[in-house]
Protein backbone atom coordinates (compact mmCIF):
# COMPACT_ATOMS: atom_id res chain seq x y z
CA UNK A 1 -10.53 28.03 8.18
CA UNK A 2 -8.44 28.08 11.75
CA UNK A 3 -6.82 25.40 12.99
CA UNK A 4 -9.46 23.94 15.30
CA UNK A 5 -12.48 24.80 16.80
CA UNK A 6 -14.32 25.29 13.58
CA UNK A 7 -17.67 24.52 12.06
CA UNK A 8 -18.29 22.03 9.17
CA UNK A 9 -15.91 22.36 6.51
CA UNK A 10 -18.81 22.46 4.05
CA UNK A 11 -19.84 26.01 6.09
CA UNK A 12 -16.59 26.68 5.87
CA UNK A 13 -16.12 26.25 1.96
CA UNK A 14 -19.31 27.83 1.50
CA UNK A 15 -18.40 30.67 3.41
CA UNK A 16 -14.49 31.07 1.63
CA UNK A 17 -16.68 31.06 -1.70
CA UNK A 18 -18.88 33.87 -0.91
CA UNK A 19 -16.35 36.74 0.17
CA UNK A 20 -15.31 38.89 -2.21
CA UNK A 21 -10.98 39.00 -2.18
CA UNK A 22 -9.81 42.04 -0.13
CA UNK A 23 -13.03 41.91 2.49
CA UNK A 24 -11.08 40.80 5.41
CA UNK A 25 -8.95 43.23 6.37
CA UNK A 26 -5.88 41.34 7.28
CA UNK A 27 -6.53 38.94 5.04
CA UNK A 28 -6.44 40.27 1.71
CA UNK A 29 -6.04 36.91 -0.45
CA UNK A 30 -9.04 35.52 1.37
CA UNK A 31 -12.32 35.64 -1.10
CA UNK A 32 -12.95 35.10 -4.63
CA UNK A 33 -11.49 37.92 -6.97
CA UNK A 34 -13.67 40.58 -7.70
CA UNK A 35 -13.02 41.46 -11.08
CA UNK A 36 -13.74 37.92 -12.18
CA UNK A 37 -17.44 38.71 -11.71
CA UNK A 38 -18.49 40.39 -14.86
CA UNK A 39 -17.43 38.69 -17.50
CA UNK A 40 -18.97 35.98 -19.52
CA UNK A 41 -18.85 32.73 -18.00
CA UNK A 42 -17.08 30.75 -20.94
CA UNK A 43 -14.43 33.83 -20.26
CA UNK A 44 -13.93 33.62 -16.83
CA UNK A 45 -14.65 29.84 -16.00
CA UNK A 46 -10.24 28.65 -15.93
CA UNK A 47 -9.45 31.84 -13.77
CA UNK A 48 -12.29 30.82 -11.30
CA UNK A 49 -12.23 27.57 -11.57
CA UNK A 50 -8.10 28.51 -10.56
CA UNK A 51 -9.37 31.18 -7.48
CA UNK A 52 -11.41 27.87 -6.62
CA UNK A 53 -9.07 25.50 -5.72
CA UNK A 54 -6.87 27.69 -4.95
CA UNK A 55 -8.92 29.17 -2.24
CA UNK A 56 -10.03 25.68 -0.40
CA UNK A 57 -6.48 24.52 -0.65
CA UNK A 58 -5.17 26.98 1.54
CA UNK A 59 -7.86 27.71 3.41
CA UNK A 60 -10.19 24.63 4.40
CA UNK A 61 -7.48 21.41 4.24
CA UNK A 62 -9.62 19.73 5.61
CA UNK A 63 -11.55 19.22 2.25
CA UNK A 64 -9.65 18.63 -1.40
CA UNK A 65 -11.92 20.16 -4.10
CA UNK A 66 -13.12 18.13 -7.03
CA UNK A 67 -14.50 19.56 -9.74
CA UNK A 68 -15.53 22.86 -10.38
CA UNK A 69 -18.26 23.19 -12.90
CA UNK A 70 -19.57 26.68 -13.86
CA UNK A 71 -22.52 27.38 -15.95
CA UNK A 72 -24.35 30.27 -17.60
CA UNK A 73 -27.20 31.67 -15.82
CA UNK A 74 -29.35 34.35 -17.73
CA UNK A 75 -28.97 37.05 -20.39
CA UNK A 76 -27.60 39.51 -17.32
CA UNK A 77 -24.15 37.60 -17.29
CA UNK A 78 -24.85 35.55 -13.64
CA UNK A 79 -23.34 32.62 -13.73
CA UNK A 80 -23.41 29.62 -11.30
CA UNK A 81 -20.99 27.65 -9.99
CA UNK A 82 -20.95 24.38 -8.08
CA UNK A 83 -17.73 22.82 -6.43
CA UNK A 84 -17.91 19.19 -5.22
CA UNK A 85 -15.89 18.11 -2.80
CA UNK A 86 -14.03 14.74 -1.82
CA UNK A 87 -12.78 13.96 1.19
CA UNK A 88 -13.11 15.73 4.78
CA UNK A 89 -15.80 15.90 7.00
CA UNK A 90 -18.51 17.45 4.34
């Protein structure tokens, strides 16, 4: 996520992918949006899938995302989603 002196870029992505947009302070872009959270994931799934790729393009170049596949998790409305990666030094 900086220029150099970073970890892996798979820390990295994992890292962008768990903050929640608006939790760094001078970074308000940085994170996945919030209010995609609680909502179905047939509903959400093209807007995250979006925040996604978005996210690791301008934040980790080191990596290009591949696909983004989300599934539904239980009755509560989780959802999971997995991102694979091409490219970079995952």
């Amino acid at each position: 996520m900086l220029k150099n002196a970073n970890g892996k870029a798979q820390t990295c992505v994992n890292n962008l992918l768990r903050m929640e947009r608006g939790e760094v302070p001078l970074d308000q872009l940085r994170g996945v949006r919030s209010e995609l959270v609680d909502k179905p994931a047939t509903v959400i799934e093209p807007f995250y899938r979006a925040n996604v790729l978005w996210l690791i393009e301008n934040y980790e170049p080191r990596v290009d995302a591949g696909e983004v596949a989300i599934t539904d998790g239980d009755t509560d409305g989780n959802f999971k989603a997995t991102t694979s990666t091409i490219k970079g030094e995952i």
